[in-house]
C-alpha atoms as a PDB file:
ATOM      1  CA  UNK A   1     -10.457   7.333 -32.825  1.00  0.00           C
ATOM      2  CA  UNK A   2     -10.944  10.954 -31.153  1.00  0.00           C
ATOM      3  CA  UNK A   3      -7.814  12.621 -30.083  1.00  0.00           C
ATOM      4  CA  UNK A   4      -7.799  13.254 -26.382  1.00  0.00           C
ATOM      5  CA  UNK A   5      -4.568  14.957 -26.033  1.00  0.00           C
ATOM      6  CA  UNK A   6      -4.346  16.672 -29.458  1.00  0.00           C
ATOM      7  CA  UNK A   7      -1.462  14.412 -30.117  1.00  0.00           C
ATOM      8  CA  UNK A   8      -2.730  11.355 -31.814  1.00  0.00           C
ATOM      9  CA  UNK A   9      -0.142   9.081 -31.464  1.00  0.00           C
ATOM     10  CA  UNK A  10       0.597   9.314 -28.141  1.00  0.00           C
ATOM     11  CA  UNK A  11      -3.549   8.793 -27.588  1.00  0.00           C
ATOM     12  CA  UNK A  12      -3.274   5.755 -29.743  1.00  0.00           C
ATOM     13  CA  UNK A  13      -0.437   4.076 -28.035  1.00  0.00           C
ATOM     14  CA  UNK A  14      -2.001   4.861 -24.180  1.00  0.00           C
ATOM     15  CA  UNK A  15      -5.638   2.943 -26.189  1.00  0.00           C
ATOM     16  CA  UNK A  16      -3.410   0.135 -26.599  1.00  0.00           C
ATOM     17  CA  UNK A  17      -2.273   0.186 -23.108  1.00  0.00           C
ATOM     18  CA  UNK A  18      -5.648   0.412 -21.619  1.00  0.00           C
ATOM     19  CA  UNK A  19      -6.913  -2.278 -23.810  1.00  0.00           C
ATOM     20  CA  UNK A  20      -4.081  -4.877 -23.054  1.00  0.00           C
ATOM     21  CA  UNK A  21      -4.780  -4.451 -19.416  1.00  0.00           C
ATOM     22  CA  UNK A  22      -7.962  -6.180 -20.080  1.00  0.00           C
ATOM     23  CA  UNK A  23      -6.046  -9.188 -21.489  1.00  0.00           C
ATOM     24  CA  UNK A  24      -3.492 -10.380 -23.593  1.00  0.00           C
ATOM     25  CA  UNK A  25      -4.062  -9.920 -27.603  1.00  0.00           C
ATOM     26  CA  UNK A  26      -2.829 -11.121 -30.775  1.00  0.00           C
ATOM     27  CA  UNK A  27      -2.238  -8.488 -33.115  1.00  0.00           C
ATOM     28  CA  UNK A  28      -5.838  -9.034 -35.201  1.00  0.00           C
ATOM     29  CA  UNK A  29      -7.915  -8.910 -31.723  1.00  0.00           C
ATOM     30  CA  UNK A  30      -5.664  -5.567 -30.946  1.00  0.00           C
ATOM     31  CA  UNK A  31      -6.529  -4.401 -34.200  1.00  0.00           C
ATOM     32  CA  UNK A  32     -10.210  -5.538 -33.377  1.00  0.00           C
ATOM     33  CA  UNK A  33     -10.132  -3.686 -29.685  1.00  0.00           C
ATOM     34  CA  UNK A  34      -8.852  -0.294 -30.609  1.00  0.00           C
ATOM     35  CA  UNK A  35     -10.104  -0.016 -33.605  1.00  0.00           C
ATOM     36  CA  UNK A  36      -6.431   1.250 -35.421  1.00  0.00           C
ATOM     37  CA  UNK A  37      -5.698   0.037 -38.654  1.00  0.00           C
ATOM     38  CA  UNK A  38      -3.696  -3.339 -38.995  1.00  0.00           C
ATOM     39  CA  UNK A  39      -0.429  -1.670 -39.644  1.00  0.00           C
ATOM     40  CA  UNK A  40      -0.578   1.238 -37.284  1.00  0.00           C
ATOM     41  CA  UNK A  41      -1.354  -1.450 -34.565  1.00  0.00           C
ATOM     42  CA  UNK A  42       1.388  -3.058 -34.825  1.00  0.00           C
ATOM     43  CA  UNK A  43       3.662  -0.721 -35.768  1.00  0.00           C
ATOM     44  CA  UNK A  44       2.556   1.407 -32.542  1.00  0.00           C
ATOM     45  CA  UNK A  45       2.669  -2.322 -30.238  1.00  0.00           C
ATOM     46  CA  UNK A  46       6.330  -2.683 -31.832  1.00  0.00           C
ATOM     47  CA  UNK A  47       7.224   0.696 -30.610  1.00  0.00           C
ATOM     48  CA  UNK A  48       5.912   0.104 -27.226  1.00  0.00           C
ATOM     49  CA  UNK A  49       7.500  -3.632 -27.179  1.00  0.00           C
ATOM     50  CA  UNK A  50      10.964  -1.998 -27.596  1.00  0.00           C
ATOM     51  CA  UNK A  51      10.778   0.451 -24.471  1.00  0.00           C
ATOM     52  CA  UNK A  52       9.326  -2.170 -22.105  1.00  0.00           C
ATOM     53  CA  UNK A  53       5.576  -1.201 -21.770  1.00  0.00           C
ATOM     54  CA  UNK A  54       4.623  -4.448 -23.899  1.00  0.00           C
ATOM     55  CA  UNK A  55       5.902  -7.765 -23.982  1.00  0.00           C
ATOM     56  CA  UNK A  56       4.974 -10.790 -25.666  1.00  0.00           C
ATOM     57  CA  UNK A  57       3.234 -13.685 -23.282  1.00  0.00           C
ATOM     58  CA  UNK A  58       4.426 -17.425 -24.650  1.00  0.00           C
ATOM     59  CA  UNK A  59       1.683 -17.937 -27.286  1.00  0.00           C
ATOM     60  CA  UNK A  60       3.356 -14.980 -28.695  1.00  0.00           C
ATOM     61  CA  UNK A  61       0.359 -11.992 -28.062  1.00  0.00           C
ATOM     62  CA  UNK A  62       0.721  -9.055 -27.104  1.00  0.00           C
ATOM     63  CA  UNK A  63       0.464  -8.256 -23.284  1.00  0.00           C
ATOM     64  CA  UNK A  64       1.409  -5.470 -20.537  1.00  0.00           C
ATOM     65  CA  UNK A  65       5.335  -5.117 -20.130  1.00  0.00           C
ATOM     66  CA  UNK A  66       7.097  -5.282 -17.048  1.00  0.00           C
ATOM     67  CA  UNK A  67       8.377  -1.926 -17.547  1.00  0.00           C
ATOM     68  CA  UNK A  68       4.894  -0.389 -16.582  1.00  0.00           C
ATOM     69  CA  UNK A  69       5.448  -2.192 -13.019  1.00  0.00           C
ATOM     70  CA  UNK A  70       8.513   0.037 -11.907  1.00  0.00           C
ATOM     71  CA  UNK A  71       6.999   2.897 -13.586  1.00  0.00           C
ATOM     72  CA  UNK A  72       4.189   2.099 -11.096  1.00  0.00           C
ATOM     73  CA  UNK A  73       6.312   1.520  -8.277  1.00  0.00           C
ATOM     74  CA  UNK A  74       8.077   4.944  -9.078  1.00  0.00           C
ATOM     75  CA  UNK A  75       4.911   6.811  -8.787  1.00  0.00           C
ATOM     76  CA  UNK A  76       3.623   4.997  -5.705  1.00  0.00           C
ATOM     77  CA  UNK A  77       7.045   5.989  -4.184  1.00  0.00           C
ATOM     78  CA  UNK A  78       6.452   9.941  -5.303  1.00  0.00           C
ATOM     79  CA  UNK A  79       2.784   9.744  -3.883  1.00  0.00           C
ATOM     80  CA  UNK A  80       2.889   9.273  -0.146  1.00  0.00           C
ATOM     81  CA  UNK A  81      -0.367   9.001   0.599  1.00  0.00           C
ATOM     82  CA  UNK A  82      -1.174   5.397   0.063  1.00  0.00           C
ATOM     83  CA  UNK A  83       1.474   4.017   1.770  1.00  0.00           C
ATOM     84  CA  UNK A  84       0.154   6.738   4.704  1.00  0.00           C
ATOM     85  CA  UNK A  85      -3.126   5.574   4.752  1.00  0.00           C
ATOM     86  CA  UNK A  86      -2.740   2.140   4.392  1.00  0.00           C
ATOM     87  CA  UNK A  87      -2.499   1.219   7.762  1.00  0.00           C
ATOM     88  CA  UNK A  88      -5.860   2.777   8.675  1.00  0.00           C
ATOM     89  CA  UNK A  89      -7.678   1.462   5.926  1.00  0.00           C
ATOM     90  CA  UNK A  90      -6.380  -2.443   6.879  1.00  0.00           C
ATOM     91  CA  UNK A  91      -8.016  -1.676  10.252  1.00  0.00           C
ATOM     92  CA  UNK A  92     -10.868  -0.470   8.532  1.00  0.00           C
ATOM     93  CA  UNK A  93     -11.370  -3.236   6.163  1.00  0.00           C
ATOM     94  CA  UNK A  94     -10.885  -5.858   9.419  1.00  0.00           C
ATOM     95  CA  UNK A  95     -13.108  -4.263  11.595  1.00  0.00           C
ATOM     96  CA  UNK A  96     -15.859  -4.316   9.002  1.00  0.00           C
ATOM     97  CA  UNK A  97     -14.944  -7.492   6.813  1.00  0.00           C
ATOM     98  CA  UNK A  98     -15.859  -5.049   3.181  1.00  0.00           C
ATOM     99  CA  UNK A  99     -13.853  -4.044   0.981  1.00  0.00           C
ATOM    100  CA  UNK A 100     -11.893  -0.058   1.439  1.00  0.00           C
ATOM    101  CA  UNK A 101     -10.871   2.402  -0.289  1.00  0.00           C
ATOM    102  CA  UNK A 102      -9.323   5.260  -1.188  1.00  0.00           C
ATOM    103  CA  UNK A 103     -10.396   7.559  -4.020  1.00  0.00           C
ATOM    104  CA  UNK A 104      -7.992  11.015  -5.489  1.00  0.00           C
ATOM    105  CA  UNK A 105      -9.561  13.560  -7.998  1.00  0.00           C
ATOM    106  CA  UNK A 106      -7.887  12.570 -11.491  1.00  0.00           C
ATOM    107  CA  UNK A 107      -9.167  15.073 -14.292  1.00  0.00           C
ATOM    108  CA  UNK A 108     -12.999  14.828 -14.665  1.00  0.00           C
ATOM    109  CA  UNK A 109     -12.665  11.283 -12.869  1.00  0.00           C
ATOM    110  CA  UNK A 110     -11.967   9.413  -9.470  1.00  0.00           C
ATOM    111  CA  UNK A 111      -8.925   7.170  -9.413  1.00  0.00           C
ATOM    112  CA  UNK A 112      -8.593   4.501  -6.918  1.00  0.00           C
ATOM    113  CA  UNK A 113      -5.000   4.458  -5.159  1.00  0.00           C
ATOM    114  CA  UNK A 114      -5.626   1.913  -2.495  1.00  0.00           C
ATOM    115  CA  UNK A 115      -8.187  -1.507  -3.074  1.00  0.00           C
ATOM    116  CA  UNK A 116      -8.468  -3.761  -0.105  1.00  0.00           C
ATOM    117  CA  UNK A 117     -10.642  -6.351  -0.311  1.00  0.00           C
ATOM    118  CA  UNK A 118     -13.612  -7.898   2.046  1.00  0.00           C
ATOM    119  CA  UNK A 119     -12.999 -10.684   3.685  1.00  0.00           C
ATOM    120  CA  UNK A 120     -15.929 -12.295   2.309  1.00  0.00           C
ATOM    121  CA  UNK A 121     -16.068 -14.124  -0.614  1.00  0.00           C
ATOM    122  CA  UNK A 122     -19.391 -12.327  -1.731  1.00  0.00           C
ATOM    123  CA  UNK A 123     -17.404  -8.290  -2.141  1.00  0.00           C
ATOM    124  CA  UNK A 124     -17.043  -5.758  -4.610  1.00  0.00           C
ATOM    125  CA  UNK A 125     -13.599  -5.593  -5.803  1.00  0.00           C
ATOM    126  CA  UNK A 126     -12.306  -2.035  -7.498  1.00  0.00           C
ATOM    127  CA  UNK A 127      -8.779  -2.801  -9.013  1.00  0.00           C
ATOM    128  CA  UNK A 128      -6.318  -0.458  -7.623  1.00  0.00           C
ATOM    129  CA  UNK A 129      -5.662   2.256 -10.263  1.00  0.00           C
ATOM    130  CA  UNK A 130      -8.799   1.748 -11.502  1.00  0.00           C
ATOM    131  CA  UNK A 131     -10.531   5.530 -13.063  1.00  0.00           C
ATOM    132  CA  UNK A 132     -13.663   5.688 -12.344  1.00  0.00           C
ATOM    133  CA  UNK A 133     -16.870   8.465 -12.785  1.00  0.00           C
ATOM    134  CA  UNK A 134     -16.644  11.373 -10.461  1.00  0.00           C
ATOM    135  CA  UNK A 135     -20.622  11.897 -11.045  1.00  0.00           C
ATOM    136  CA  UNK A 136     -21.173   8.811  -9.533  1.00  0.00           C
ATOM    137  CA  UNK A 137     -20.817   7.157  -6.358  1.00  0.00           C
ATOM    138  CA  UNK A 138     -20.572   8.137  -2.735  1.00  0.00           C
ATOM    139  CA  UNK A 139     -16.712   9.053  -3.023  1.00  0.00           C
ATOM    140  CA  UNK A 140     -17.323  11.516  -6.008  1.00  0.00           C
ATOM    141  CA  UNK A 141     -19.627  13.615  -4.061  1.00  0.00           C
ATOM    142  CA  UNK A 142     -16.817  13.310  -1.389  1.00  0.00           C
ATOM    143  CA  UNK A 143     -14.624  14.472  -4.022  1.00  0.00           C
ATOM    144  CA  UNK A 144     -16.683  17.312  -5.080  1.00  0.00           C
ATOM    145  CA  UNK A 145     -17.268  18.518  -1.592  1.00  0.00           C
ATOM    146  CA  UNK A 146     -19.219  16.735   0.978  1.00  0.00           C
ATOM    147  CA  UNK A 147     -18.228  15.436   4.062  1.00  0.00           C
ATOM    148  CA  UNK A 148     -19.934  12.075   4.310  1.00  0.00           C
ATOM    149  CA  UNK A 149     -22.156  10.502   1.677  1.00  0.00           C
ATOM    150  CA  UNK A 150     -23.869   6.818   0.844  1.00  0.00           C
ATOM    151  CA  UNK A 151     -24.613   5.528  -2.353  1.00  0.00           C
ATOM    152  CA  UNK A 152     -27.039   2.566  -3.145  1.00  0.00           C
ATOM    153  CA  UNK A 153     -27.125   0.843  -6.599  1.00  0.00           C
ATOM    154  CA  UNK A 154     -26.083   3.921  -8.330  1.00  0.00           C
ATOM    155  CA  UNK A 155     -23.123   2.804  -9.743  1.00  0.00           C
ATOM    156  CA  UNK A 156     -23.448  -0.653 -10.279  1.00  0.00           C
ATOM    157  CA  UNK A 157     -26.754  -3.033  -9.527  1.00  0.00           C
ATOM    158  CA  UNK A 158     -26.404  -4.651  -5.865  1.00  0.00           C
ATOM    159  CA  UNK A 159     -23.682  -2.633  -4.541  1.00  0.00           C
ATOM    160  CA  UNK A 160     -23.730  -0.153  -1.766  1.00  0.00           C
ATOM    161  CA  UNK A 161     -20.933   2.604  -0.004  1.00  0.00           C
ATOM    162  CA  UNK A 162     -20.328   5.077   1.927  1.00  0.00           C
ATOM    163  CA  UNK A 163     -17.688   7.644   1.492  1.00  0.00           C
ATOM    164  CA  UNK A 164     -16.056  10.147   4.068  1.00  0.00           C
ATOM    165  CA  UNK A 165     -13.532  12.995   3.339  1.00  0.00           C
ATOM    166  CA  UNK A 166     -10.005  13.011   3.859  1.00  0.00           C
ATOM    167  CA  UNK A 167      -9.068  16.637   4.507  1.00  0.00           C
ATOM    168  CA  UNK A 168      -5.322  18.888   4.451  1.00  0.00           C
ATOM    169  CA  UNK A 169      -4.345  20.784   6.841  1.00  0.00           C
ATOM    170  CA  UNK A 170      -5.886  23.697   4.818  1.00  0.00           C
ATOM    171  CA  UNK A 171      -9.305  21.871   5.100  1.00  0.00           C
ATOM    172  CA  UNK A 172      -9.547  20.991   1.853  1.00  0.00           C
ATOM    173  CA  UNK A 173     -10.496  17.808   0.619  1.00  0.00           C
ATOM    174  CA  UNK A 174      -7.928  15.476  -0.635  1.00  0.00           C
ATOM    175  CA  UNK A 175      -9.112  12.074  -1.206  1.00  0.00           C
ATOM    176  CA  UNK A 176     -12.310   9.693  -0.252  1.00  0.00           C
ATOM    177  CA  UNK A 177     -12.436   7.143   1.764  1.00  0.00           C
ATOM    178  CA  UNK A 178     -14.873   4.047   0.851  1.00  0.00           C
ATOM    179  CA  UNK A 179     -15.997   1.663   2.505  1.00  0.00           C
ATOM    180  CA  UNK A 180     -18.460  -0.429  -0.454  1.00  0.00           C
ATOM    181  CA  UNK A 181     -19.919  -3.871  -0.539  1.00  0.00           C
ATOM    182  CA  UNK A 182     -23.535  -6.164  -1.471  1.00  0.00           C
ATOM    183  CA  UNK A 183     -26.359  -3.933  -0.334  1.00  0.00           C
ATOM    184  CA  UNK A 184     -27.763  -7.385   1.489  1.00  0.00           C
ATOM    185  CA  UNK A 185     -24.557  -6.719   3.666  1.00  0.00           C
ATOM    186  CA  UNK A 186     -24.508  -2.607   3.430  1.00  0.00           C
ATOM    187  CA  UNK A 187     -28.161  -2.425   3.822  1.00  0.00           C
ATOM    188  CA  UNK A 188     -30.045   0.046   2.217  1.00  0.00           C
ATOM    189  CA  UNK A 189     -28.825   2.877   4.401  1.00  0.00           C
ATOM    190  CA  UNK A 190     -25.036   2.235   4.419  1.00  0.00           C
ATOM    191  CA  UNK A 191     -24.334   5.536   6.273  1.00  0.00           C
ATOM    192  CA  UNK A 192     -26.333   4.796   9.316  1.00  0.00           C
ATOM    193  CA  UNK A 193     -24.328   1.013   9.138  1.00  0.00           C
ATOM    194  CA  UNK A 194     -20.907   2.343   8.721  1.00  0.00           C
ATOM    195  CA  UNK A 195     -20.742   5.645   8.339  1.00  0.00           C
ATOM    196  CA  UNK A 196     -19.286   6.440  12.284  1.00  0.00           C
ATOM    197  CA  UNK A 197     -16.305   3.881  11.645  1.00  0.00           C
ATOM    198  CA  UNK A 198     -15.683   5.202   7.941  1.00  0.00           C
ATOM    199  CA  UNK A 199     -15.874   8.680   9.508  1.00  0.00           C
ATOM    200  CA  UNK A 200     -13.139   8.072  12.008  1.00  0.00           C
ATOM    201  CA  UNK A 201     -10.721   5.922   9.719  1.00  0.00           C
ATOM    202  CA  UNK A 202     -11.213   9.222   7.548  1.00  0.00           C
ATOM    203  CA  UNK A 203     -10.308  11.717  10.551  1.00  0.00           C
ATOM    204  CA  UNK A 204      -7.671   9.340  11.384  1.00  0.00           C
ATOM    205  CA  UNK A 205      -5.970   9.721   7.796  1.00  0.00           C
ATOM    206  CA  UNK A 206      -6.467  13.078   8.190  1.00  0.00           C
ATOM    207  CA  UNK A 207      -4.228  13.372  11.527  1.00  0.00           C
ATOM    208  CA  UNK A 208      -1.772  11.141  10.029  1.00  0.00           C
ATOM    209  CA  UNK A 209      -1.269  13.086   6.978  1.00  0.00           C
ATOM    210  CA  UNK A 210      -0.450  16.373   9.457  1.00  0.00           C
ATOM    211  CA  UNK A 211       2.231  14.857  11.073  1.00  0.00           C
END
């Protein structure tokens, strides 16, 4: 594999993370999914057995560790602005019944710190935590400058959003807010459908964060 970081073994372990999150793996479907040779596979899993960040489920493969979850909880805690906006984005999410949420610059990518999902049972669900392509999508523009923007099928086939900025009290633009769902819900022209309500909600995150 391509070093990322320069340091390869810290790039390999972080591949294994990422590709347990999909599911659980035995140590030849590991092998298979990263792409590592046999023995640095497990000798890396081992590694990151013994300090918590994998685990072994009861058929014995490998799996996320329950370590990661108060790492998690440690960052959430040292990143106020989900449990901020929160609140607004609930009301958001019930007023409109599709899914919300809210999107931070991470490197050349868009990471999703809040996911709340529609309250239909046809929505478009973005894991929270999830990294996604800053190039693409109504909330990268956001991210990369404008104010309010709507996407259609650009992303993924059937899905629509609409994306407002959340700003500090410098102006500057901190995070997106989403609101995304079917395009037979969105319509083809999800701004002129939401884009007032995901407007305020964003204004309203805005305030909250200046208090």
């Amino acid at each position: 594999m391509d070093s990322v970081s320069g340091v390869g073994v810290i790039d390999k372990g972080v591949l294994i993370l990422h590709v347990l999150a999909r599911e659980p793996l035995d140590l030849a479907a590991l092998q298979d999914a990263t792409g590592l040779p046999r023995a640095t596979a497990h000798r890396l899993a081992v590694a990151l057995e013994l300090h918590g960040l994998i685990r072994r489920d009861p058929q014995g493969r490998f799996c996320l560790g329950f370590e990661l979850i108060r790492l998690g909880q440690a960052a959430e805690d040292e990143f106020p602005l989900a449990e901020i906006t929160r609140p607004i984005l609930t009301a958001l999410r019930d007023a409109t019944g599709e899914s919300v949420q809210l999107y931070v610059a991470d490197g050349e990518g868009r990471r999703c710190v809040v996911s709340l999902e529609s309250t239909h049972g046809l929505r478009w669900i973005v894991p929270q935590g999830a990294l996604l392509p800053l190039d693409r999508g109504s909330a990268g523009r956001v991210l990369q400058g404008d104010d309010i923007a709507e996407s259609v099928e650009e992303r993924e086939p059937g899905v629509a959003s609409v994306s407002a900025a959340v700003r500090d009290r410098r102006g500057n633009v901190i995070a997106a807010l989403s609101l995304s769902g079917p395009v037979e819900r969105l319509s083809r022209e999800p701004k002129k459908r939401f884009g007032a309500q995901v407007s305020d909600a964003a204004v309203a995150v805005t305030a909250a964060l200046a208090r």
